[in-house]
C-alpha atoms as a PDB file:
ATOM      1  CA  UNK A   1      61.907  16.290  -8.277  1.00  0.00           C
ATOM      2  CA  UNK A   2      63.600  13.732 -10.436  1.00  0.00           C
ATOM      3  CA  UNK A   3      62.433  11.351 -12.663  1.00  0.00           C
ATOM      4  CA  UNK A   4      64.298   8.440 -10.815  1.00  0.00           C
ATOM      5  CA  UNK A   5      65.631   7.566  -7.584  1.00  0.00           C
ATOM      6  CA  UNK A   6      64.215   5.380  -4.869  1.00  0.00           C
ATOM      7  CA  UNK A   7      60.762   5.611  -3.333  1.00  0.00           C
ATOM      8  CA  UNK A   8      62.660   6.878  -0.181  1.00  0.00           C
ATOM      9  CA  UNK A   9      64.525   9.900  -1.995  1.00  0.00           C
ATOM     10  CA  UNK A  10      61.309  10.665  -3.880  1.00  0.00           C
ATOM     11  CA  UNK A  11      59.413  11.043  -0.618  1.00  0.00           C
ATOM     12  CA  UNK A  12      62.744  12.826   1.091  1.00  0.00           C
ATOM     13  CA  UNK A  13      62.827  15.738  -2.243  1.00  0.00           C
ATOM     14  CA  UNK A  14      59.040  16.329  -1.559  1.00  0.00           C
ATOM     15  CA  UNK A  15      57.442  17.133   1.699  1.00  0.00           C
ATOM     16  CA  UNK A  16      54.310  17.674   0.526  1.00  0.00           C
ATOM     17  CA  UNK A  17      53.859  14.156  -0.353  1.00  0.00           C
ATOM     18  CA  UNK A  18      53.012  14.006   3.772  1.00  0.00           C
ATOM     19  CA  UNK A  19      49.912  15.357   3.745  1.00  0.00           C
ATOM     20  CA  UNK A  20      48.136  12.839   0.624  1.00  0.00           C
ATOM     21  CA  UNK A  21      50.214  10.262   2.547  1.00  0.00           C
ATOM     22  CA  UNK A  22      47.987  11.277   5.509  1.00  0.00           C
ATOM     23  CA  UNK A  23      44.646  12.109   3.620  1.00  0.00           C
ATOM     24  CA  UNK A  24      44.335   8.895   2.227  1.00  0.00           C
ATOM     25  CA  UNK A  25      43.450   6.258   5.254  1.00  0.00           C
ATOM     26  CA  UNK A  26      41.729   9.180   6.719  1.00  0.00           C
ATOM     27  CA  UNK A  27      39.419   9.569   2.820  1.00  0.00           C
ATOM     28  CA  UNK A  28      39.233   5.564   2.841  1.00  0.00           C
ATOM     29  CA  UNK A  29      37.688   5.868   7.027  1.00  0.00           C
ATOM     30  CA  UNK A  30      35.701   8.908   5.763  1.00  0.00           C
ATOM     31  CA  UNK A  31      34.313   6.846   2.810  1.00  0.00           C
ATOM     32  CA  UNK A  32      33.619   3.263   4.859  1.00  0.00           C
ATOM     33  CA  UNK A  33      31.800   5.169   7.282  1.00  0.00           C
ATOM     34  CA  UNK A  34      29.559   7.005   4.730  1.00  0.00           C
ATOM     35  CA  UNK A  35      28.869   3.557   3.050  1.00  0.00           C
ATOM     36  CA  UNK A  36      28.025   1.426   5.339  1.00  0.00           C
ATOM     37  CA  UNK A  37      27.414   3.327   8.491  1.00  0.00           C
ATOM     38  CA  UNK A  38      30.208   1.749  10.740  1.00  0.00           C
ATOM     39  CA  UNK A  39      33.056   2.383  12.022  1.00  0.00           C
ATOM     40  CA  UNK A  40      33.201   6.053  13.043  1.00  0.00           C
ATOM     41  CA  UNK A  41      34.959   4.841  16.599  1.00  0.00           C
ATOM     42  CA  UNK A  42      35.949   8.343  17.611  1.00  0.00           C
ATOM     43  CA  UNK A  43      31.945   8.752  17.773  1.00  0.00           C
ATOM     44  CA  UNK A  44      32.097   5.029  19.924  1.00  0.00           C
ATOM     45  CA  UNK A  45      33.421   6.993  23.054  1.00  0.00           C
ATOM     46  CA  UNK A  46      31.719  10.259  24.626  1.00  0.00           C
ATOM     47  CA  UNK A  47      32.679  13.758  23.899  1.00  0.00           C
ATOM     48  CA  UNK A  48      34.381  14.521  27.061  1.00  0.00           C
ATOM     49  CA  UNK A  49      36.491  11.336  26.337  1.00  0.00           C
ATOM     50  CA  UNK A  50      36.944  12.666  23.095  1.00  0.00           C
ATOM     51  CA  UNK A  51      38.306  16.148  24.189  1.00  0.00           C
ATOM     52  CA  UNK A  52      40.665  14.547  26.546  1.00  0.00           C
ATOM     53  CA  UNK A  53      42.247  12.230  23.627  1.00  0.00           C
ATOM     54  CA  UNK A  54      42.393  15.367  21.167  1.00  0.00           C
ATOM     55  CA  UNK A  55      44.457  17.451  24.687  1.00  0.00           C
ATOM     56  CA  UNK A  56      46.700  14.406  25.063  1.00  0.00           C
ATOM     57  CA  UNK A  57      47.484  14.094  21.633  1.00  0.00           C
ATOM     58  CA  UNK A  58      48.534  17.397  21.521  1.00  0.00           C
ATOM     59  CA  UNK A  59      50.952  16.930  24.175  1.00  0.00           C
ATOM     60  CA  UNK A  60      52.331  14.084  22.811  1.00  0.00           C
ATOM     61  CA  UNK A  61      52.840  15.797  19.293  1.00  0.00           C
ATOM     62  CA  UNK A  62      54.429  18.603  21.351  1.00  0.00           C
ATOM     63  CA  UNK A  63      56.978  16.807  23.203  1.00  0.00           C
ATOM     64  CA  UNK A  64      57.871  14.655  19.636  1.00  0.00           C
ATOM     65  CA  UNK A  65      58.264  18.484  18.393  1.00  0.00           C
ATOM     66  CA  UNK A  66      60.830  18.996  20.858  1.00  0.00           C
ATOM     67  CA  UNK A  67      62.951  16.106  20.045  1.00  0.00           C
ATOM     68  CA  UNK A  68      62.842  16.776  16.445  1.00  0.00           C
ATOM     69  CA  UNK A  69      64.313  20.448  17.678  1.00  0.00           C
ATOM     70  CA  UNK A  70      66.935  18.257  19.481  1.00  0.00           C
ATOM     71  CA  UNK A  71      68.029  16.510  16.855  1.00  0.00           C
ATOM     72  CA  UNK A  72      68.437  19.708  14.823  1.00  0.00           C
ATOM     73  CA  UNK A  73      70.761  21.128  17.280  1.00  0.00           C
ATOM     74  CA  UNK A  74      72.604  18.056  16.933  1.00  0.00           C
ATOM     75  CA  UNK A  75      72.197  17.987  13.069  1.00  0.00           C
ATOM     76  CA  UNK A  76      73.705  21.637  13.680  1.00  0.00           C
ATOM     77  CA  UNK A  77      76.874  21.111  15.928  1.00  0.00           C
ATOM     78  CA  UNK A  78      78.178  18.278  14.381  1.00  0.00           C
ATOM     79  CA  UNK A  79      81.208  19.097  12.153  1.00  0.00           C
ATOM     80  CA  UNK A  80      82.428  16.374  10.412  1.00  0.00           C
ATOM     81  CA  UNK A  81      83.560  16.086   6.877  1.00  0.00           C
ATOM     82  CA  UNK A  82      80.875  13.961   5.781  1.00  0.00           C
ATOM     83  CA  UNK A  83      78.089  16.256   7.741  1.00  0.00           C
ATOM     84  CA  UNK A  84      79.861  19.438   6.254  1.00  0.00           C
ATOM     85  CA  UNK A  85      79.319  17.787   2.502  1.00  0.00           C
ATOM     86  CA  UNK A  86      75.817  16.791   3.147  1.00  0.00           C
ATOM     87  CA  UNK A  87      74.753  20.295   4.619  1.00  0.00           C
ATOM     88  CA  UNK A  88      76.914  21.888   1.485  1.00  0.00           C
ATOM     89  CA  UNK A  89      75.584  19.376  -1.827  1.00  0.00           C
ATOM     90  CA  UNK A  90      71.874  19.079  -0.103  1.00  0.00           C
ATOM     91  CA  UNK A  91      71.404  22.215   1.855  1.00  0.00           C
ATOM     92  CA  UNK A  92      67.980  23.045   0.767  1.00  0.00           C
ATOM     93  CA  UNK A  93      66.704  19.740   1.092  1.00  0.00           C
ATOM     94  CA  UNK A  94      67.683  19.266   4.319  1.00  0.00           C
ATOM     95  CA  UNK A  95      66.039  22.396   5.451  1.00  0.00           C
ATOM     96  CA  UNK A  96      62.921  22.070   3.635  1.00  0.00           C
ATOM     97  CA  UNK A  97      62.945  18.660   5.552  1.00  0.00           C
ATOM     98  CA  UNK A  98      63.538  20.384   9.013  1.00  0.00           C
ATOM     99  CA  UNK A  99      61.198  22.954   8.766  1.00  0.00           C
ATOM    100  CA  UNK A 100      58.451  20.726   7.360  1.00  0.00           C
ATOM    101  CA  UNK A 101      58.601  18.605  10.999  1.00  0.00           C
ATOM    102  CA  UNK A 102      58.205  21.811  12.856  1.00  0.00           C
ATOM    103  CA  UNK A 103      56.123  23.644  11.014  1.00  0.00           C
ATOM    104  CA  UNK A 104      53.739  20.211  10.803  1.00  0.00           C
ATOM    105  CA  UNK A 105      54.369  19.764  14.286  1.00  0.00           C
ATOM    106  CA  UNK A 106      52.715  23.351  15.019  1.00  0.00           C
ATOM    107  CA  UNK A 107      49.483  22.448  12.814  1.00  0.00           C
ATOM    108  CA  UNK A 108      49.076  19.604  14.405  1.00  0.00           C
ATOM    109  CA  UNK A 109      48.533  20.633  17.834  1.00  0.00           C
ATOM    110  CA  UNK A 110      46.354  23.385  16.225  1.00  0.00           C
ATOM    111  CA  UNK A 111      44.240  21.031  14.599  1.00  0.00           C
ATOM    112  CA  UNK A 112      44.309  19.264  17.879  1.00  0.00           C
ATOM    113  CA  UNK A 113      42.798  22.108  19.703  1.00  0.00           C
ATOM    114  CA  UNK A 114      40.938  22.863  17.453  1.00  0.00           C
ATOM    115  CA  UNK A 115      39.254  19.667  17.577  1.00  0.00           C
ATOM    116  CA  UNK A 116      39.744  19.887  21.535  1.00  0.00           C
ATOM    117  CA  UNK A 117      37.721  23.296  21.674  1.00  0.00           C
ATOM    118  CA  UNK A 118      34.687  22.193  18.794  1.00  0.00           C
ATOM    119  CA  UNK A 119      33.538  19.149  19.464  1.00  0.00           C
ATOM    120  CA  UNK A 120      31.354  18.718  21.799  1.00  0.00           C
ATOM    121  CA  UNK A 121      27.670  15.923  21.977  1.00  0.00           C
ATOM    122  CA  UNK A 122      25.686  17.513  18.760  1.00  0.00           C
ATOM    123  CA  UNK A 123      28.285  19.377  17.833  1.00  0.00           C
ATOM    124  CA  UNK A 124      30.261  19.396  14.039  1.00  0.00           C
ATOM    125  CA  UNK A 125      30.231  15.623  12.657  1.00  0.00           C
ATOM    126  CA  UNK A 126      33.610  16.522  10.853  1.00  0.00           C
ATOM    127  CA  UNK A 127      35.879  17.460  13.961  1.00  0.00           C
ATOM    128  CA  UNK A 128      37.080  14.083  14.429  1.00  0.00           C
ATOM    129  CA  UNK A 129      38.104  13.517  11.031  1.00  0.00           C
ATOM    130  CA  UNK A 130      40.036  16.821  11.830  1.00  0.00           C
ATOM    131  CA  UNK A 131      41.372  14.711  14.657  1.00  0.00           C
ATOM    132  CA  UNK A 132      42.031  11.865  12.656  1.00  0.00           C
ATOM    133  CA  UNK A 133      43.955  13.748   9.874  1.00  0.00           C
ATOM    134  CA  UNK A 134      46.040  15.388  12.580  1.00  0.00           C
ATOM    135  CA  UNK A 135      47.122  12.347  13.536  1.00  0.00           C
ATOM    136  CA  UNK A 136      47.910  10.678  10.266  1.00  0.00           C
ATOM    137  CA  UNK A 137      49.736  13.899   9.385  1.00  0.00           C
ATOM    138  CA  UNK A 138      51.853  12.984  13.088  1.00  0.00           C
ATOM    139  CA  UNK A 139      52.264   9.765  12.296  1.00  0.00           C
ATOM    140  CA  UNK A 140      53.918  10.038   8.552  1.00  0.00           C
ATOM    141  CA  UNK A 141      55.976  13.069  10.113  1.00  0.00           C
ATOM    142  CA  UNK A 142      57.231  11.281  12.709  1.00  0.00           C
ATOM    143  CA  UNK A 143      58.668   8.396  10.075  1.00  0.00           C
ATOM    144  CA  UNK A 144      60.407  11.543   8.477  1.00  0.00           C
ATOM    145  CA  UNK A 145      61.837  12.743  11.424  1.00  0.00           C
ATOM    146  CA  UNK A 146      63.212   9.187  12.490  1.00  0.00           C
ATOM    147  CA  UNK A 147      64.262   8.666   8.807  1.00  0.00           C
ATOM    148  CA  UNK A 148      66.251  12.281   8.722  1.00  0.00           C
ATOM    149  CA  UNK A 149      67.589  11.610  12.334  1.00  0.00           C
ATOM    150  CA  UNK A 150      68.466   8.375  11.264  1.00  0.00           C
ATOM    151  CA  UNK A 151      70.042   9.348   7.976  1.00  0.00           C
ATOM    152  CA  UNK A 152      72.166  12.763   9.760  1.00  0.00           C
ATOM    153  CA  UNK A 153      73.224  10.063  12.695  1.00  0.00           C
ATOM    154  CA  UNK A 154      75.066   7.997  10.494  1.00  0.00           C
ATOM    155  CA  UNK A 155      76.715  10.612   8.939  1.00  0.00           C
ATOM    156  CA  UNK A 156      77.957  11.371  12.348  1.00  0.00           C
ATOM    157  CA  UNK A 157      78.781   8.290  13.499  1.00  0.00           C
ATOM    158  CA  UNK A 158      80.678   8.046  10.199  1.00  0.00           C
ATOM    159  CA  UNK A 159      83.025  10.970  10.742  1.00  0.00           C
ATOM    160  CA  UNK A 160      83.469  10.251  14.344  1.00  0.00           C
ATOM    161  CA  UNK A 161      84.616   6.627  13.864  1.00  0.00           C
ATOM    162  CA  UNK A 162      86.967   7.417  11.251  1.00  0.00           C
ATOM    163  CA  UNK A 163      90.666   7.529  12.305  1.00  0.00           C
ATOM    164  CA  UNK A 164      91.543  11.104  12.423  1.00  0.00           C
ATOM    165  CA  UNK A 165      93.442  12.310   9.661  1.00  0.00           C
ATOM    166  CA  UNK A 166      97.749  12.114  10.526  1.00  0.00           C
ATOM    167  CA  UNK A 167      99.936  15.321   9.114  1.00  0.00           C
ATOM    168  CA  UNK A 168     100.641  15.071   5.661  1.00  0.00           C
ATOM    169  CA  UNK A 169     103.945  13.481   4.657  1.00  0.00           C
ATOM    170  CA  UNK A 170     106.776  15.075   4.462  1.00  0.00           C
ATOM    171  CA  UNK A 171     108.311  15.452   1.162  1.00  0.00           C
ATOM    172  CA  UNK A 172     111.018  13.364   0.120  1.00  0.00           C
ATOM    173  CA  UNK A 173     114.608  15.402   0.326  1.00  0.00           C
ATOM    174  CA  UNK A 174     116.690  14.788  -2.703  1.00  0.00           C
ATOM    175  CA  UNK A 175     120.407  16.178  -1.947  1.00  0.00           C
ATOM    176  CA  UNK A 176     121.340  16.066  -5.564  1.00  0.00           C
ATOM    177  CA  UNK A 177     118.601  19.157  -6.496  1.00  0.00           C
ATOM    178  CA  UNK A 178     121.011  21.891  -6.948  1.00  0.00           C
ATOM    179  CA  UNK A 179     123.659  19.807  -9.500  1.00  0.00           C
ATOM    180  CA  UNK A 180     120.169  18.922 -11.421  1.00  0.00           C
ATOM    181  CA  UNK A 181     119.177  22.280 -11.208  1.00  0.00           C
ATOM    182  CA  UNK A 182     122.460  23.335 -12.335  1.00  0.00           C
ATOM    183  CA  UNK A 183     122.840  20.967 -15.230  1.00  0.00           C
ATOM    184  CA  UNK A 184     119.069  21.867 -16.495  1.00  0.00           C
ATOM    185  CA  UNK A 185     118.145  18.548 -15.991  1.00  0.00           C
END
């Protein structure tokens, strides 16, 4: 990672930076609820309710999955000049980028399930903060995709607004070549 560069293109060079980005609020909840013994609101509804918000979160995190796959394709198909540089100068980048949202969007929805499948009344007191990390972890992701999708869109939009390129000029005919040529001048 560089020294300098924007808070953006520090976070952009390393994905990792997602999950303390997640961690964090979820250490601080951990930490106020340990203090001062308030607060845990995923303990506030029942466990059934509970199992049914870990389930729909995983759907949701599945479907946001899928559009991040969409905008891949479209990442992929686009051929533009500016598109072709960006894939060419930053190609590593970019896919360390991609296949951080998928690969995040698949532990996720395990975590999810996970949760889904453990906790039950008296069960594990830690499942929901497995729950709530999961959806931290979503919801930092989900800036990156919008961010990346965002970032590969204007590229696009770029390349496809430009006027397209006209044939190069013709060069300029000088009739008096040969007598130059002659002449050795």
């Amino acid at each position: 990672m560089r020294t300098g560069g924007t808070l953006v293109e520090r976070w952009s060079e390393a994905v990792w930076w997602d999950y303390v980005i997640a961690l964090v609020p979820v250490a601080v909840h951990f930490s106020v609820i340990k203090a001062t013994g308030h607060g845990d609101w995923l303990r506030w509804i029942t466990a059934d309710q509970r199992v049914s918000l870990y389930g729909s979160a995983a759907g949701v995190v599945s479907a946001i999955g899928g559009l991040s796959s969409i905008a891949i394709s479209i990442y992929l198909s686009s051929n533009g000049e500016r598109l072709r540089a960006a894939r060419r100068h930053y190609q590593s980048e970019l896919r360390r980028n991609w296949k951080s949202l998928l690969v995040a969007t698949a532990l996720i929805c395990i975590c999810c399930l996970a949760a889904q499948g453990l906790d039950r009344s008296g069960g594990p007191r830690w499942i929901p903060y497995v729950f709530e990390a999961a959806m931290a972890l979503a919801i930092v992701r989900f800036l990156r995709m919008l961010w990346l999708f965002d970032a590969m869109m204007r590229l696009n939009d770029r390349d496809q607004t430009d006027p397209a390129p006209g044939p190069a000029p013709a060069p300029q005919f000088d009739p008096n070549w040969s007598q130059r040529r002659r002449s050795g001048t």
